[in-house]
C-alpha atoms as a PDB file:
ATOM      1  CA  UNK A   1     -19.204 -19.916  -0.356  1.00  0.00           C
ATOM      2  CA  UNK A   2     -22.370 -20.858   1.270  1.00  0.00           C
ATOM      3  CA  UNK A   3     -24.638 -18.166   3.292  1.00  0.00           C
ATOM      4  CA  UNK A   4     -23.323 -17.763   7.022  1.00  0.00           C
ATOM      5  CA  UNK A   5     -25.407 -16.220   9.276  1.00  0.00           C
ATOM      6  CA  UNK A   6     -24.938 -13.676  12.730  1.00  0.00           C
ATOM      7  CA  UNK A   7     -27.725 -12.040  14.822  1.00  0.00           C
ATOM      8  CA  UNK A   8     -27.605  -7.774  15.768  1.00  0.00           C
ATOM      9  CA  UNK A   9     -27.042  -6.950  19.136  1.00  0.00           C
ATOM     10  CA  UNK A  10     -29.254  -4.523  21.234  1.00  0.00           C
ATOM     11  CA  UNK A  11     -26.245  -2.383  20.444  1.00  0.00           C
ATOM     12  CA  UNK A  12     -26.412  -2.789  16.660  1.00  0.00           C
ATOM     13  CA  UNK A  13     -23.049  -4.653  16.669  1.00  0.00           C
ATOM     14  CA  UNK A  14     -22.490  -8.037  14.274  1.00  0.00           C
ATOM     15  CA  UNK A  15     -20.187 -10.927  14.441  1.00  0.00           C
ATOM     16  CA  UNK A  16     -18.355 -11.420  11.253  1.00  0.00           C
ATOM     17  CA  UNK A  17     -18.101 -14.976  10.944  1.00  0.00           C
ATOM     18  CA  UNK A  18     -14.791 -16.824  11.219  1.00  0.00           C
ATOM     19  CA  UNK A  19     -14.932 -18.123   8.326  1.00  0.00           C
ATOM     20  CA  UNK A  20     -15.724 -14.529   6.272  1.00  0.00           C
ATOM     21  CA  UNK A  21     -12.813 -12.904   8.583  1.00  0.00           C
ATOM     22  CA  UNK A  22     -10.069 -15.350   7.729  1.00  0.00           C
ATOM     23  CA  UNK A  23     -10.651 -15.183   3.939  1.00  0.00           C
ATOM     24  CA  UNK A  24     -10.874 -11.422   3.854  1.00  0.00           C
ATOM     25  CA  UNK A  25      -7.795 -11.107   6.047  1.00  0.00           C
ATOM     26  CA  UNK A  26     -10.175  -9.063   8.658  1.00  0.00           C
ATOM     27  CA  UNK A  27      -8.298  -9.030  11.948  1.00  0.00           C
ATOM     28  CA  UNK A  28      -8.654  -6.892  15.163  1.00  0.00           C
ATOM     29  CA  UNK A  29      -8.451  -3.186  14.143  1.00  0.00           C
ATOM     30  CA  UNK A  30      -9.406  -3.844  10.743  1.00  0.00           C
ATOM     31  CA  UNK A  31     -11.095  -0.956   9.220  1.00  0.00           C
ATOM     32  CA  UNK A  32     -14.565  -2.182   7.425  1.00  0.00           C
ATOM     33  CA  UNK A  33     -16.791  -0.267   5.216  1.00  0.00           C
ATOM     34  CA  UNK A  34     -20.479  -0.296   4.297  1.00  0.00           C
ATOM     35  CA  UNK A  35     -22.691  -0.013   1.068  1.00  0.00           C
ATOM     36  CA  UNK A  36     -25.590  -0.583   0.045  1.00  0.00           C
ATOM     37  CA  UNK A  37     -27.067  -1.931  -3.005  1.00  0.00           C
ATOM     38  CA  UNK A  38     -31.144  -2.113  -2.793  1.00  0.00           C
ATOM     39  CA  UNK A  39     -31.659  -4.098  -0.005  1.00  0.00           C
ATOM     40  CA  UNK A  40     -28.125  -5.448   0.217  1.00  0.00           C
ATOM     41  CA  UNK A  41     -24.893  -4.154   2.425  1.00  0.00           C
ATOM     42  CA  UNK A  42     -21.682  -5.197   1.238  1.00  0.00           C
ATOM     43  CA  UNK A  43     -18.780  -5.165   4.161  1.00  0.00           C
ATOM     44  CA  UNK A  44     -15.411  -3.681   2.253  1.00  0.00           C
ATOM     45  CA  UNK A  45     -12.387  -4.817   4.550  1.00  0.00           C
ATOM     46  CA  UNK A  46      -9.721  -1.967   4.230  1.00  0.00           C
ATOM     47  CA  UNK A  47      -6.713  -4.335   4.520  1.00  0.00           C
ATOM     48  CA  UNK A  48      -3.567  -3.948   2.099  1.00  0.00           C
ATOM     49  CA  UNK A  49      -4.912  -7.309   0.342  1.00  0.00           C
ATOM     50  CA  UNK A  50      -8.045  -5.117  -0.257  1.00  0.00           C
ATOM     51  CA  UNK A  51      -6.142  -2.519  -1.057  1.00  0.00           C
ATOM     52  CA  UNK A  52      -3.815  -4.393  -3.799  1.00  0.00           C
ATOM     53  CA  UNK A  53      -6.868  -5.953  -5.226  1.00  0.00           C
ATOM     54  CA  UNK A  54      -7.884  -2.453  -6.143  1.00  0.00           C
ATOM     55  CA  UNK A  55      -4.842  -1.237  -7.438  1.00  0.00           C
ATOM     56  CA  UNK A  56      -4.694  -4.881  -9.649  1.00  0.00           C
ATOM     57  CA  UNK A  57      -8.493  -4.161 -10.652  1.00  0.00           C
ATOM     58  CA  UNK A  58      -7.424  -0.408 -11.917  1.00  0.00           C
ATOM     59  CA  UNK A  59      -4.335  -0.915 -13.559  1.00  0.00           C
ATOM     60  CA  UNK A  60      -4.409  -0.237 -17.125  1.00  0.00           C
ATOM     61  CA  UNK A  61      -7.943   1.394 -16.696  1.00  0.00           C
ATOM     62  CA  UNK A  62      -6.712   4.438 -18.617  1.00  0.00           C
ATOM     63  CA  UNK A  63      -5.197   2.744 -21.500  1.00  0.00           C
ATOM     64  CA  UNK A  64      -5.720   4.930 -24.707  1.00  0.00           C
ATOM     65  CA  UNK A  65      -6.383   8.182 -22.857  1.00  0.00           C
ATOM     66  CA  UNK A  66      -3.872  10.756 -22.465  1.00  0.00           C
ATOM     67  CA  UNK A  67      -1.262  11.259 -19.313  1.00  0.00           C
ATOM     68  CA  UNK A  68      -2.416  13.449 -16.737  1.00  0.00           C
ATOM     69  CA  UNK A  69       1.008  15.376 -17.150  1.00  0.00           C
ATOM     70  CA  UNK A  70       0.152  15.917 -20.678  1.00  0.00           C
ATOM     71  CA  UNK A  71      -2.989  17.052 -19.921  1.00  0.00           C
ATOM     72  CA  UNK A  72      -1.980  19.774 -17.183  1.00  0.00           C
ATOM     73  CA  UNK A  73       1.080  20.723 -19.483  1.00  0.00           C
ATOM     74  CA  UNK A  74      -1.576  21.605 -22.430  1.00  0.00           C
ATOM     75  CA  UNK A  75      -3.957  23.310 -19.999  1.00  0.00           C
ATOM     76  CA  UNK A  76      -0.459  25.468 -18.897  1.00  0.00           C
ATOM     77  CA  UNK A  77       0.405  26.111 -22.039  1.00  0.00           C
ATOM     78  CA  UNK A  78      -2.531  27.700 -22.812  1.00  0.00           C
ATOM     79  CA  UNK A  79      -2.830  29.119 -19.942  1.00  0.00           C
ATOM     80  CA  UNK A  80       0.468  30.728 -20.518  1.00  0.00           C
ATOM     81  CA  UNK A  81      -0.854  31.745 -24.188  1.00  0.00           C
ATOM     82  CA  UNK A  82      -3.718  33.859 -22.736  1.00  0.00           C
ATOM     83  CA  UNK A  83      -1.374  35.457 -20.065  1.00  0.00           C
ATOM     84  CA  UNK A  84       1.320  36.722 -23.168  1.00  0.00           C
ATOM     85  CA  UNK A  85      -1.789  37.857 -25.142  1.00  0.00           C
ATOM     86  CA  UNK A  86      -3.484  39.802 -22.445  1.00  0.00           C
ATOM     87  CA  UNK A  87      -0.130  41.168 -22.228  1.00  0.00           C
ATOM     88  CA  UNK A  88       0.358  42.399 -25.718  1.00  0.00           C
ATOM     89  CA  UNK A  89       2.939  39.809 -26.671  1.00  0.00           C
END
């Protein structure tokens, strides 16, 4: 996409261009956030096609890593282990 340009307001607001609204399906209400990368600030529309994006980008991220119910069971069983100890058992 080429470069598209708006100008700040005396009240720090910005125009999102059209053209930038329509693709990211930013509409009235839409919830935007900001970061910044060096001298760069990204606009992150929160709109459920951002939102599904995300949850597309992450699935499988934890492939070959245990469950996190496995995980808290293990930590509860030993947990449970120290408590029958401490108690004689």
């Amino acid at each position: 996409m080429k470069r598209l340009y708006s100008t700040m307001s005396s009240k720090g607001q910005l125009v999102v261009p059209a053209a930038i609204r329509e693709s990211l399906g930013i509409t009235t209400g839409t919830r935007v956030g900001f970061l910044t990368e060096g001298n760069r600030v990204i606009l992150e529309p929160e709109t459920l096609a951002a939102k599904l994006r995300l949850i597309d980008e992450m699935q499988g991220c934890m492939a070959g890593y245990p469950s996190g119910t496995e995980l808290l069971l293990k930590e509860r069983r030993l947990e449970r282990q120290r408590e029958l100890e401490k108690e004689g058992w």
